[in-house]
PDB file of N, CA and C in Angstrom:
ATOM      1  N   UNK A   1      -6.100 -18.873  -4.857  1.00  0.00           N
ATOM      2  CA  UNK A   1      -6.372 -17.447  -4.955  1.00  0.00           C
ATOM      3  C   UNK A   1      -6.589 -17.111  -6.431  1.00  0.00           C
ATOM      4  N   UNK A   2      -7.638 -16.331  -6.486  1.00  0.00           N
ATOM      5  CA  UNK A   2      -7.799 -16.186  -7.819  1.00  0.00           C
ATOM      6  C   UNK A   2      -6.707 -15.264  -8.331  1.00  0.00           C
ATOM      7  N   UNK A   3      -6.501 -14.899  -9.757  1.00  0.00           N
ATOM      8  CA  UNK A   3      -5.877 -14.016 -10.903  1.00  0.00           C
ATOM      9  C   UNK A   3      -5.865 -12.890 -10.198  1.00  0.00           C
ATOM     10  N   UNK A   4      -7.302 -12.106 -10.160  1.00  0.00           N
ATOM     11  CA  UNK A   4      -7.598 -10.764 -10.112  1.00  0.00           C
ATOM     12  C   UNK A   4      -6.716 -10.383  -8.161  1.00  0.00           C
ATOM     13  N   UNK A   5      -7.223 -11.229  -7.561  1.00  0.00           N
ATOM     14  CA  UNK A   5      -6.470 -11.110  -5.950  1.00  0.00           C
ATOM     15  C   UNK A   5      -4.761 -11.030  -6.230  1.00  0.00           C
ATOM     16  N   UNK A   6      -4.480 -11.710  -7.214  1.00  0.00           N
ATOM     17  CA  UNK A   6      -2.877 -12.179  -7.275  1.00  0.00           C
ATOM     18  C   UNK A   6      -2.381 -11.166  -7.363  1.00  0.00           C
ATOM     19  N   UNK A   7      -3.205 -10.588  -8.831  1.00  0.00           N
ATOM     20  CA  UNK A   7      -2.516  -9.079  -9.143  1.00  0.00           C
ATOM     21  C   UNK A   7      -2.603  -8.151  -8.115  1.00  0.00           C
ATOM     22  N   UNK A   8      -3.955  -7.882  -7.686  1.00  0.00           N
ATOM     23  CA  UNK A   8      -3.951  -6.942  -6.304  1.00  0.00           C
ATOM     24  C   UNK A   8      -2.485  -6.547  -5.914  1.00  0.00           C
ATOM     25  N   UNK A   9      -2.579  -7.941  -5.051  1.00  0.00           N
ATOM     26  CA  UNK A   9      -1.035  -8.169  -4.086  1.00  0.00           C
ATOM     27  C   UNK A   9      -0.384  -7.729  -4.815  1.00  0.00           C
ATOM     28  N   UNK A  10       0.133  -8.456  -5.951  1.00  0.00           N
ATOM     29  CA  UNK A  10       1.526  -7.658  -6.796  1.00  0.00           C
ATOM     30  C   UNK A  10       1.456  -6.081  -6.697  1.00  0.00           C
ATOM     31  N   UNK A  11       0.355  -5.572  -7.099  1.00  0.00           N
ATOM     32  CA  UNK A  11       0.614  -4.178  -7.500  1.00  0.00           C
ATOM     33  C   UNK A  11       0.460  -3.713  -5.436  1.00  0.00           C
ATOM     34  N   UNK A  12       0.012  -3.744  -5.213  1.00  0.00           N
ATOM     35  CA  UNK A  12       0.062  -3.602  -3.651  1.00  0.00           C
ATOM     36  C   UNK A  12       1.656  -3.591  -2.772  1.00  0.00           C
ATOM     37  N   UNK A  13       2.000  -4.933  -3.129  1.00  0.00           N
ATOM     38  CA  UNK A  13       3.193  -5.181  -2.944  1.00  0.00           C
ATOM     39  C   UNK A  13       4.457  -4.316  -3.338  1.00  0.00           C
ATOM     40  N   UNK A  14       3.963  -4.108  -4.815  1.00  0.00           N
ATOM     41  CA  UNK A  14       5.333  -3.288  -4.928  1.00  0.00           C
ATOM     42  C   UNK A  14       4.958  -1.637  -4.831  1.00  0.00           C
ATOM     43  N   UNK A  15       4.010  -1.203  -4.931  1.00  0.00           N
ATOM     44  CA  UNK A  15       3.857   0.225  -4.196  1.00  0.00           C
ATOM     45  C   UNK A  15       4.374   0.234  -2.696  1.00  0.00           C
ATOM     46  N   UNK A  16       3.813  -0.966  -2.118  1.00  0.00           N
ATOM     47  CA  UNK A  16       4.735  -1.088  -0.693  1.00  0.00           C
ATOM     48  C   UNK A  16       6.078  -0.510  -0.856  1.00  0.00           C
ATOM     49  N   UNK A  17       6.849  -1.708  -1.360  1.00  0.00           N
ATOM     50  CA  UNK A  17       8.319  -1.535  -1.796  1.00  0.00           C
ATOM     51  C   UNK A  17       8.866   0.341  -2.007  1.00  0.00           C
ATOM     52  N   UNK A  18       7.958   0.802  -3.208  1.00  0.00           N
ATOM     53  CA  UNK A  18       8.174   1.998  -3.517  1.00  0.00           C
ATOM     54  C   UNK A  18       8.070   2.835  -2.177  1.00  0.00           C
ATOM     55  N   UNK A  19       6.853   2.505  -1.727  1.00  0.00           N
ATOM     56  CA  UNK A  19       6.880   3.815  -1.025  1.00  0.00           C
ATOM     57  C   UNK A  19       8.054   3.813   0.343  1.00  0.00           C
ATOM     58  N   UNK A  20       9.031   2.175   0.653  1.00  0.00           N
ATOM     59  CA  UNK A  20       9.948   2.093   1.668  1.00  0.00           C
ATOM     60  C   UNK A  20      11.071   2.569   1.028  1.00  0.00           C
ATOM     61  N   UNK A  21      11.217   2.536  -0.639  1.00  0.00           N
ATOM     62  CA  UNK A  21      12.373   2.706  -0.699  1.00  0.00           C
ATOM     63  C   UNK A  21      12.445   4.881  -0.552  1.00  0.00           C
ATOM     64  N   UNK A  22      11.514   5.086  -1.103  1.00  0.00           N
ATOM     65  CA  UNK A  22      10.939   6.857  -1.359  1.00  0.00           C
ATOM     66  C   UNK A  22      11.480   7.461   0.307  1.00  0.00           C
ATOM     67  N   UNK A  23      10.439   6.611   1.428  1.00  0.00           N
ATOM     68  CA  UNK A  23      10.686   6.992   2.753  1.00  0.00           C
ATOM     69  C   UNK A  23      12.101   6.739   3.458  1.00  0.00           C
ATOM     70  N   UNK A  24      13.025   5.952   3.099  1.00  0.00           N
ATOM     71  CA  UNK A  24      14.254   5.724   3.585  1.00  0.00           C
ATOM     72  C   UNK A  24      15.458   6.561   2.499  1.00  0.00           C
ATOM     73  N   UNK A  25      14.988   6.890   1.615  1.00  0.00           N
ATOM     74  CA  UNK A  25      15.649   7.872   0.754  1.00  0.00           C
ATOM     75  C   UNK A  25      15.688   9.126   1.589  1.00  0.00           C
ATOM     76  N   UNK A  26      14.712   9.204   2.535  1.00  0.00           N
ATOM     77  CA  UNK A  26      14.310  10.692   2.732  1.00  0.00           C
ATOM     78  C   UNK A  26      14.885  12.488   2.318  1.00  0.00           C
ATOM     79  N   UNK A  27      14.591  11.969   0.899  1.00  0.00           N
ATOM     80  CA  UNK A  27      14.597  13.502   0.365  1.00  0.00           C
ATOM     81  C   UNK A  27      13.389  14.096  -0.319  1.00  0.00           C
ATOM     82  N   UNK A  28      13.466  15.526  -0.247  1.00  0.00           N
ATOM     83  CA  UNK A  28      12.670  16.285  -0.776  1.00  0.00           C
ATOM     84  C   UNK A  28      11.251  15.522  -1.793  1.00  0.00           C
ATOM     85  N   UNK A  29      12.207  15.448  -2.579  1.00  0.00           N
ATOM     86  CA  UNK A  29      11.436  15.147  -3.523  1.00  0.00           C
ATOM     87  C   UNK A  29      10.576  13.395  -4.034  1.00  0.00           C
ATOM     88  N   UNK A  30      11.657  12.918  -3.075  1.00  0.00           N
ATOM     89  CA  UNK A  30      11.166  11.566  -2.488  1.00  0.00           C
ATOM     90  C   UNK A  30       9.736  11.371  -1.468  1.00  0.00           C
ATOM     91  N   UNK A  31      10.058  12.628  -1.144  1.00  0.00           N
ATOM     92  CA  UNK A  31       8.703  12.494   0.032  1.00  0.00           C
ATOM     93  C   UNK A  31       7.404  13.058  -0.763  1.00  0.00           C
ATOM     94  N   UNK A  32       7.511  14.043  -1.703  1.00  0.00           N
ATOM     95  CA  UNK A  32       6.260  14.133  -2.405  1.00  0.00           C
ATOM     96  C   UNK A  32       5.931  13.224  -2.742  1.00  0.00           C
ATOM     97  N   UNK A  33       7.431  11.918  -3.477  1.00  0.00           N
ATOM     98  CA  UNK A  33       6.626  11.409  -4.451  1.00  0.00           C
ATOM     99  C   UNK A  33       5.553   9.780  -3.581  1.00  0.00           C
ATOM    100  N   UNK A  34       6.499   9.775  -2.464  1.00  0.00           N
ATOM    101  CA  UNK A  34       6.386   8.852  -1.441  1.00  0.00           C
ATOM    102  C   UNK A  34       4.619   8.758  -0.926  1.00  0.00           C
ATOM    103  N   UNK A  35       4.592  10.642  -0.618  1.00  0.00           N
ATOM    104  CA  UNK A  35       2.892  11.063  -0.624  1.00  0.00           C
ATOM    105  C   UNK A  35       1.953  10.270  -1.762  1.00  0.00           C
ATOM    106  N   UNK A  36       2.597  10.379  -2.715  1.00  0.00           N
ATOM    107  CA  UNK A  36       1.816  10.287  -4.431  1.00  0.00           C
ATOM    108  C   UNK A  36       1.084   8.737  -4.075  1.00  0.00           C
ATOM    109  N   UNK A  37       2.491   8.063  -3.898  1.00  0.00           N
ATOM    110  CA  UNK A  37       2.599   6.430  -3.702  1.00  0.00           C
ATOM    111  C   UNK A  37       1.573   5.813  -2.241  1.00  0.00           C
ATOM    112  N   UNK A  38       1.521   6.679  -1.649  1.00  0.00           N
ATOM    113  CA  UNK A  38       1.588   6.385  -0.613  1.00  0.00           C
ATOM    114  C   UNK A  38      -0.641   6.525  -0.294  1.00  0.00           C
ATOM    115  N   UNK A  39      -1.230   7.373  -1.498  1.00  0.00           N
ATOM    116  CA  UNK A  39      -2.108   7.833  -1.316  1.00  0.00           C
ATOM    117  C   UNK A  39      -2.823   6.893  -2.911  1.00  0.00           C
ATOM    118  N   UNK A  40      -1.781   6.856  -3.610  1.00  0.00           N
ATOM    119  CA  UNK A  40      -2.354   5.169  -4.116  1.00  0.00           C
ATOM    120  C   UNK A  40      -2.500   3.992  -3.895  1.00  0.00           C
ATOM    121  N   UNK A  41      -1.497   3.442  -3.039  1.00  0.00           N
ATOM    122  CA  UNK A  41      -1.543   2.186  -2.145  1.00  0.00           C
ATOM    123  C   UNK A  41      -3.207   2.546  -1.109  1.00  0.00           C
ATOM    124  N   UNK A  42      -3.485   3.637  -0.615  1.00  0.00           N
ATOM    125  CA  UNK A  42      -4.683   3.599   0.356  1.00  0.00           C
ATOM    126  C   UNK A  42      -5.576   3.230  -0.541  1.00  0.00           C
ATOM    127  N   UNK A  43      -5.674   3.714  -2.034  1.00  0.00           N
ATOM    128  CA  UNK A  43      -6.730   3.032  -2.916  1.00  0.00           C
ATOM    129  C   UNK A  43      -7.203   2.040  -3.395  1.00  0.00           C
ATOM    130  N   UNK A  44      -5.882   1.293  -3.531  1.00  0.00           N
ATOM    131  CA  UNK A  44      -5.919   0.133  -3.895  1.00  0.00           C
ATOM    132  C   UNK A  44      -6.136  -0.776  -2.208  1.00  0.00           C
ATOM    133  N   UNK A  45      -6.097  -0.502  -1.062  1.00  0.00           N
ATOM    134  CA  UNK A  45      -6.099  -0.648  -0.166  1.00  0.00           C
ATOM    135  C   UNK A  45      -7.648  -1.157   0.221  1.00  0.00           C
ATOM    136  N   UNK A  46      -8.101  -0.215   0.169  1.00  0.00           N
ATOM    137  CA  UNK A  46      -9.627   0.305  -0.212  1.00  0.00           C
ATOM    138  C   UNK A  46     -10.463  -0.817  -0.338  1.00  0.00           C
ATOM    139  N   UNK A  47      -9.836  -1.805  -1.334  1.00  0.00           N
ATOM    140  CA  UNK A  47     -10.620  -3.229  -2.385  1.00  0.00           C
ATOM    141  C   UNK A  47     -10.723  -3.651  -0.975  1.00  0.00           C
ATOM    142  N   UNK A  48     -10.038  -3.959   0.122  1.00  0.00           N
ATOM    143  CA  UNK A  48     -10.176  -4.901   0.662  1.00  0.00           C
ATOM    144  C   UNK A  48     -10.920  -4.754   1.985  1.00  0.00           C
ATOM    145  N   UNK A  49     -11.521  -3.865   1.770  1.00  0.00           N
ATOM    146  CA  UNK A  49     -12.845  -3.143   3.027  1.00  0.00           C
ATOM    147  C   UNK A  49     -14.042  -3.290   2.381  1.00  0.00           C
ATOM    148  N   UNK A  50     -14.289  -3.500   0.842  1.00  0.00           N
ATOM    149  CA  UNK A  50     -15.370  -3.271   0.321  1.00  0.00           C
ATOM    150  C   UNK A  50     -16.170  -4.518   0.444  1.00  0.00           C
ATOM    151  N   UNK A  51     -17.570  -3.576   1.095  1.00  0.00           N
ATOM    152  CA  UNK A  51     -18.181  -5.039   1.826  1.00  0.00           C
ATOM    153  C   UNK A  51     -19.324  -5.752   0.374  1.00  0.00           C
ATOM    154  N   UNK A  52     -19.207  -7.274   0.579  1.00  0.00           N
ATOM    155  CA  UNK A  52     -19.315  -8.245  -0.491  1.00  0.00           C
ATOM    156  C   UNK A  52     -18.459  -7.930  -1.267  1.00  0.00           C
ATOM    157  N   UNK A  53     -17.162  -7.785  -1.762  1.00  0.00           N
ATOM    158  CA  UNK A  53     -16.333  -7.704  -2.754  1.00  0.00           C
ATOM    159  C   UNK A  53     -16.203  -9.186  -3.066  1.00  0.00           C
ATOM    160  N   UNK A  54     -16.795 -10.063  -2.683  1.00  0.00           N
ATOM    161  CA  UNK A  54     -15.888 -11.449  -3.237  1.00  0.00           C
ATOM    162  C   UNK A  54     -14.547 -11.975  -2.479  1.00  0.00           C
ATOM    163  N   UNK A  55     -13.828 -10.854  -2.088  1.00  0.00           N
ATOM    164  CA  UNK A  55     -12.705 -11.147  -1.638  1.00  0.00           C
ATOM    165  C   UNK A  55     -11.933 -12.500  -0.726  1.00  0.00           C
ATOM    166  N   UNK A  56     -11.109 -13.004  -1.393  1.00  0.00           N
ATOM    167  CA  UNK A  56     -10.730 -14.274   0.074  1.00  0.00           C
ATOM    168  C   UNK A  56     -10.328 -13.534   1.270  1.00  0.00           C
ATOM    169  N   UNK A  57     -10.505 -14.432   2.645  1.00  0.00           N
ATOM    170  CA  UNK A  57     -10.083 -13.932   4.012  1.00  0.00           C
ATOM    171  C   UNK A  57      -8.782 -13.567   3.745  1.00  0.00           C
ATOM    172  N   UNK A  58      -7.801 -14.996   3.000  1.00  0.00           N
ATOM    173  CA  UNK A  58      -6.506 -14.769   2.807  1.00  0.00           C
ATOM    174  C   UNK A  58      -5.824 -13.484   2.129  1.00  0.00           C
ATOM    175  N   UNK A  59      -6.886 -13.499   1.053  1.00  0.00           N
ATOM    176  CA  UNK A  59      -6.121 -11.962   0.570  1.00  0.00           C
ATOM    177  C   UNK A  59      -6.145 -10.757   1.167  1.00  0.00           C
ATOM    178  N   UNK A  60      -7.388 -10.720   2.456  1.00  0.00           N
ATOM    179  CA  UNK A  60      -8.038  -9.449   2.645  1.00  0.00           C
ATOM    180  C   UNK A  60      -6.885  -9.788   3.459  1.00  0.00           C
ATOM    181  N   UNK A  61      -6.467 -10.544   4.420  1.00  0.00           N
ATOM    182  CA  UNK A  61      -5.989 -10.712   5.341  1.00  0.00           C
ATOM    183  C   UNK A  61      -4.225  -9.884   5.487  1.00  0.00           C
ATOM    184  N   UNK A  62      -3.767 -10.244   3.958  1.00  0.00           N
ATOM    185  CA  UNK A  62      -2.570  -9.986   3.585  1.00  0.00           C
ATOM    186  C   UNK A  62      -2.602  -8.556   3.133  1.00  0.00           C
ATOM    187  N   UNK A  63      -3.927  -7.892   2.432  1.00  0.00           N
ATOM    188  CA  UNK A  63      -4.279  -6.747   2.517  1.00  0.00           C
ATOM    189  C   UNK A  63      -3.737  -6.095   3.550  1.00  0.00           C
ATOM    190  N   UNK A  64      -4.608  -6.329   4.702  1.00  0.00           N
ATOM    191  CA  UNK A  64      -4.337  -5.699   6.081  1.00  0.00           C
ATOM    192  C   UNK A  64      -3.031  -5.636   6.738  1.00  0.00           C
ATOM    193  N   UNK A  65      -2.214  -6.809   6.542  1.00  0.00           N
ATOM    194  CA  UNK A  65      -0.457  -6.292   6.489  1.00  0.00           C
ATOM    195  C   UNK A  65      -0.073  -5.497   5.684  1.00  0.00           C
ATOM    196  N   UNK A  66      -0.223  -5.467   4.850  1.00  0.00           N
ATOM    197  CA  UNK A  66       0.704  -4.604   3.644  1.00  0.00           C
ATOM    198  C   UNK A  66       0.054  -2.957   4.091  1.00  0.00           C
ATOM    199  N   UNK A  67      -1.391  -2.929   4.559  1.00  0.00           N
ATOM    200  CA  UNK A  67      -2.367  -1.764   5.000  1.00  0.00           C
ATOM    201  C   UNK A  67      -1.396  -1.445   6.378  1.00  0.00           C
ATOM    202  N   UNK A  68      -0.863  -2.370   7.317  1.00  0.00           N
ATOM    203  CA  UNK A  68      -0.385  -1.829   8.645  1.00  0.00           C
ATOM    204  C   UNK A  68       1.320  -1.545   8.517  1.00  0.00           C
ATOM    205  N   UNK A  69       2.020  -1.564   7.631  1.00  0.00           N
ATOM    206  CA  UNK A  69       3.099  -1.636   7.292  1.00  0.00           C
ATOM    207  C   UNK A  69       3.264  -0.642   6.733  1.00  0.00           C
ATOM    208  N   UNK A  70       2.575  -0.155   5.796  1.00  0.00           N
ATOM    209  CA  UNK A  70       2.355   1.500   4.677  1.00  0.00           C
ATOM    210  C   UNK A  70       2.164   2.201   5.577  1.00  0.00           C
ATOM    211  N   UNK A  71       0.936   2.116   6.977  1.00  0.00           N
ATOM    212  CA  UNK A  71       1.141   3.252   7.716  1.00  0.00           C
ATOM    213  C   UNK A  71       2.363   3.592   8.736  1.00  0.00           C
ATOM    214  N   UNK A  72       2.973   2.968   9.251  1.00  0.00           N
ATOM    215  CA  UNK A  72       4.533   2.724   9.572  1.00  0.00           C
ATOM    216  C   UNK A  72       5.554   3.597   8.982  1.00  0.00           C
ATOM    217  N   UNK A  73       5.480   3.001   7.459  1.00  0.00           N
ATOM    218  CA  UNK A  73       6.345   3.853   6.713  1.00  0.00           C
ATOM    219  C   UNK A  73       5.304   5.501   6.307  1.00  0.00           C
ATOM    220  N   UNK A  74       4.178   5.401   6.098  1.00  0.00           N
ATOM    221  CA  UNK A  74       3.723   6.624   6.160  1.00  0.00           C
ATOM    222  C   UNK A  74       3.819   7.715   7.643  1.00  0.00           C
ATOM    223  N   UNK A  75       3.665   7.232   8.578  1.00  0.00           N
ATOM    224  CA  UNK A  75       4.430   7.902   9.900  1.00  0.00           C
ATOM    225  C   UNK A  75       5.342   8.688   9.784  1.00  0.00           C
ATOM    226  N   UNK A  76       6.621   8.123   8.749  1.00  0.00           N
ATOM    227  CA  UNK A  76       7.658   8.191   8.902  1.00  0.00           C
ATOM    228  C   UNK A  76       8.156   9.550   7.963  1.00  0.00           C
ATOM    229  N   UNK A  77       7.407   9.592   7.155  1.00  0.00           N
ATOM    230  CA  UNK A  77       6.944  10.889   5.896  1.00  0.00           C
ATOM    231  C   UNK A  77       7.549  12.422   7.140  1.00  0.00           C
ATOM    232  N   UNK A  78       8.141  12.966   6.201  1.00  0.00           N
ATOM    233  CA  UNK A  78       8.226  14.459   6.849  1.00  0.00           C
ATOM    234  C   UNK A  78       6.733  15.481   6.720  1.00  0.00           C
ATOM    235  N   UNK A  79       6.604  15.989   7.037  1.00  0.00           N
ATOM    236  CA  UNK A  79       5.190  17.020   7.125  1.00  0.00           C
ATOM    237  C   UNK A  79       5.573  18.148   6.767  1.00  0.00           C
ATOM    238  N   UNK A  80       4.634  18.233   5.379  1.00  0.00           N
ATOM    239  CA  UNK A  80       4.915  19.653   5.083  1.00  0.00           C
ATOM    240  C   UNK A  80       4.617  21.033   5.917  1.00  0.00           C
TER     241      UNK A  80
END
């Protein structure tokens, strides 16, 4: 896997993290920030739909978990 995919994941990964720990906090101000997190991870998300990106299957692939897992915990978000 190349560099640029590695990082992806990392930063992917731990916005994951953030946004489970924000949503199981469930407070106030956790949930804005959970929104914040939660609407950057879809961006970075994003890379791995973009058609010819280069992308490996493997990464897109792991993309798409970390993509079905955020919406889970995004579900879980209170509604303003």
């Amino acid at each position: 896997m190349i560099r640029l995919e590695r990082n992806i994941l990392d930063q992917a990964n731990t916005l994951m993290r953030t946004l489970e720990d924000h949503v199981l906090d469930s407070d106030v101000d956790d949930a804005e920030q959970a929104s914040a997190v939660c609407r950057q991870l879809e961006a970075l998300l994003a890379l791995g739909k973009t058609r010819d990106s280069g992308m490996s299957d493997e990464c897109a692939g792991m993309l798409e978990e970390i993509e079905r897992r955020s919406r889970v915990m995004a579900a879980r978000l209170p509604t303003a």
